[in-house]
C-alpha atoms as a PDB file:
ATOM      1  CA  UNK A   1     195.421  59.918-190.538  1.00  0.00           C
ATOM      2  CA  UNK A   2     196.619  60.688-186.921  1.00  0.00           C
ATOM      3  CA  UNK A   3     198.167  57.568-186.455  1.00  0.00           C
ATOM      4  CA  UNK A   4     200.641  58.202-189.766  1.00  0.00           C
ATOM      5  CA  UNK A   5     203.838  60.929-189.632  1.00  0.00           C
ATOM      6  CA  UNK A   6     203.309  64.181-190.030  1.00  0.00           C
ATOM      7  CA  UNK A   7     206.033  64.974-192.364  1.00  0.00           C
ATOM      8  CA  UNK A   8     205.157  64.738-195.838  1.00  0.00           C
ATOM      9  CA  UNK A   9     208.941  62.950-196.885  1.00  0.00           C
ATOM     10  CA  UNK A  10     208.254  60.669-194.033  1.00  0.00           C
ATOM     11  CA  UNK A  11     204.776  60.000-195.021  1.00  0.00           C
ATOM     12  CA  UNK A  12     205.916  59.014-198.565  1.00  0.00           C
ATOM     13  CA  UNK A  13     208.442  56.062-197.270  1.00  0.00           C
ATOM     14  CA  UNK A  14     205.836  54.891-194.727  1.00  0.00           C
ATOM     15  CA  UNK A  15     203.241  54.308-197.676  1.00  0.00           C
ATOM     16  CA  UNK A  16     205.042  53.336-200.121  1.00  0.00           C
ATOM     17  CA  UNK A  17     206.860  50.520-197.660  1.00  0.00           C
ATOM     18  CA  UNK A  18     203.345  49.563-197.080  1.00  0.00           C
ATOM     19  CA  UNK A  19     202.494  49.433-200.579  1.00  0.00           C
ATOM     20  CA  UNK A  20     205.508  47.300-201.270  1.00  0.00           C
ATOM     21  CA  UNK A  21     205.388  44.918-198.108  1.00  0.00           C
ATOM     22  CA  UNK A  22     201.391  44.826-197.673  1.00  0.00           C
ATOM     23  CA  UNK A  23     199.204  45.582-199.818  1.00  0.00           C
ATOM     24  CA  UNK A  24     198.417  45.507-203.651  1.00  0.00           C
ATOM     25  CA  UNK A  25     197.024  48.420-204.124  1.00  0.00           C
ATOM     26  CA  UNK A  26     196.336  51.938-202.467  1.00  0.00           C
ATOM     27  CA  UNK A  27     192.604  51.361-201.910  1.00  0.00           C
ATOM     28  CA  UNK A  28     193.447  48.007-200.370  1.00  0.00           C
ATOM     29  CA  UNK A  29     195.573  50.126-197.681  1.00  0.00           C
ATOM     30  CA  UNK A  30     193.583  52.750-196.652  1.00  0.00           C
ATOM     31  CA  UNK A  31     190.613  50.528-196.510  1.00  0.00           C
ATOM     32  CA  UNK A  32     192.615  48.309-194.229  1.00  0.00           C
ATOM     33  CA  UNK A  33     194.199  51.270-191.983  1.00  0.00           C
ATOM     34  CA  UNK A  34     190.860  53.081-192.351  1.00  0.00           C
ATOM     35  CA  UNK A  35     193.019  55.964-194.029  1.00  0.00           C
ATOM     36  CA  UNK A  36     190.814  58.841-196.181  1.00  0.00           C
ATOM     37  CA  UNK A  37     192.774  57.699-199.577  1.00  0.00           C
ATOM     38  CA  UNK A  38     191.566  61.412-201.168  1.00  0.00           C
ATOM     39  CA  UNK A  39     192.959  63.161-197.962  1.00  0.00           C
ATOM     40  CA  UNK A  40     196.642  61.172-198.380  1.00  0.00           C
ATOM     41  CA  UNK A  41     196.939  61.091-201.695  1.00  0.00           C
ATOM     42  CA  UNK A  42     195.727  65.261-201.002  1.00  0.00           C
ATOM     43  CA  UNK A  43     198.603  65.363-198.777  1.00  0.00           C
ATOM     44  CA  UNK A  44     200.982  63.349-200.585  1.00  0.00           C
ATOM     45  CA  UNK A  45     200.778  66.071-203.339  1.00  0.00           C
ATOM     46  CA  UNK A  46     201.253  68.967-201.905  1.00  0.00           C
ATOM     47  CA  UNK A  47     204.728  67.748-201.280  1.00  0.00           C
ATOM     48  CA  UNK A  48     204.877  66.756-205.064  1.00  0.00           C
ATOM     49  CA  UNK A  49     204.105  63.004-204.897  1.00  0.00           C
ATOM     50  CA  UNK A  50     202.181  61.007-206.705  1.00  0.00           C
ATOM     51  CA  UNK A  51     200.085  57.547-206.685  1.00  0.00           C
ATOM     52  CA  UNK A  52     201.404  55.116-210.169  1.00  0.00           C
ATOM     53  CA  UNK A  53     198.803  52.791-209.271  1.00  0.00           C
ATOM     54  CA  UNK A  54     200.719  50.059-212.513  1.00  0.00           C
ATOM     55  CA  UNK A  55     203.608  50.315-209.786  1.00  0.00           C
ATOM     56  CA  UNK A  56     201.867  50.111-206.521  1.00  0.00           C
ATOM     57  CA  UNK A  57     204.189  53.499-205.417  1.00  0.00           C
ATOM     58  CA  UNK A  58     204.141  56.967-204.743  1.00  0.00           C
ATOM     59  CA  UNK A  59     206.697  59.019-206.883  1.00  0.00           C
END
């Protein structure tokens, strides 16, 4: 996770450009990245976003 931004809003556009340009699903992106999915989508959150995993986005 020290490789992604810090700020939570920030955070949220990175992923979710990811999710839309990349990957097909959240698991297939932190598996990839070697991300802790429980400790983003922890983090994610907090700042009142959530994984739609039928949309492939946080929101």
């Amino acid at each position: 996770m020290e490789n992604l931004p810090k700020d939570p809003f920030m955070l949220f556009s990175y992923v979710n450009t990811m999710l839309r340009d990349r990957y097909q699903s959240l698991e297939e992106l932190c598996d990839d990245l070697d991300i802790n999915q429980e400790e983003l989508m922890e983090k994610l959150k907090k700042a009142g976003f959530l994984y739609n995993p039928v949309t492939n986005q946080f929101g």
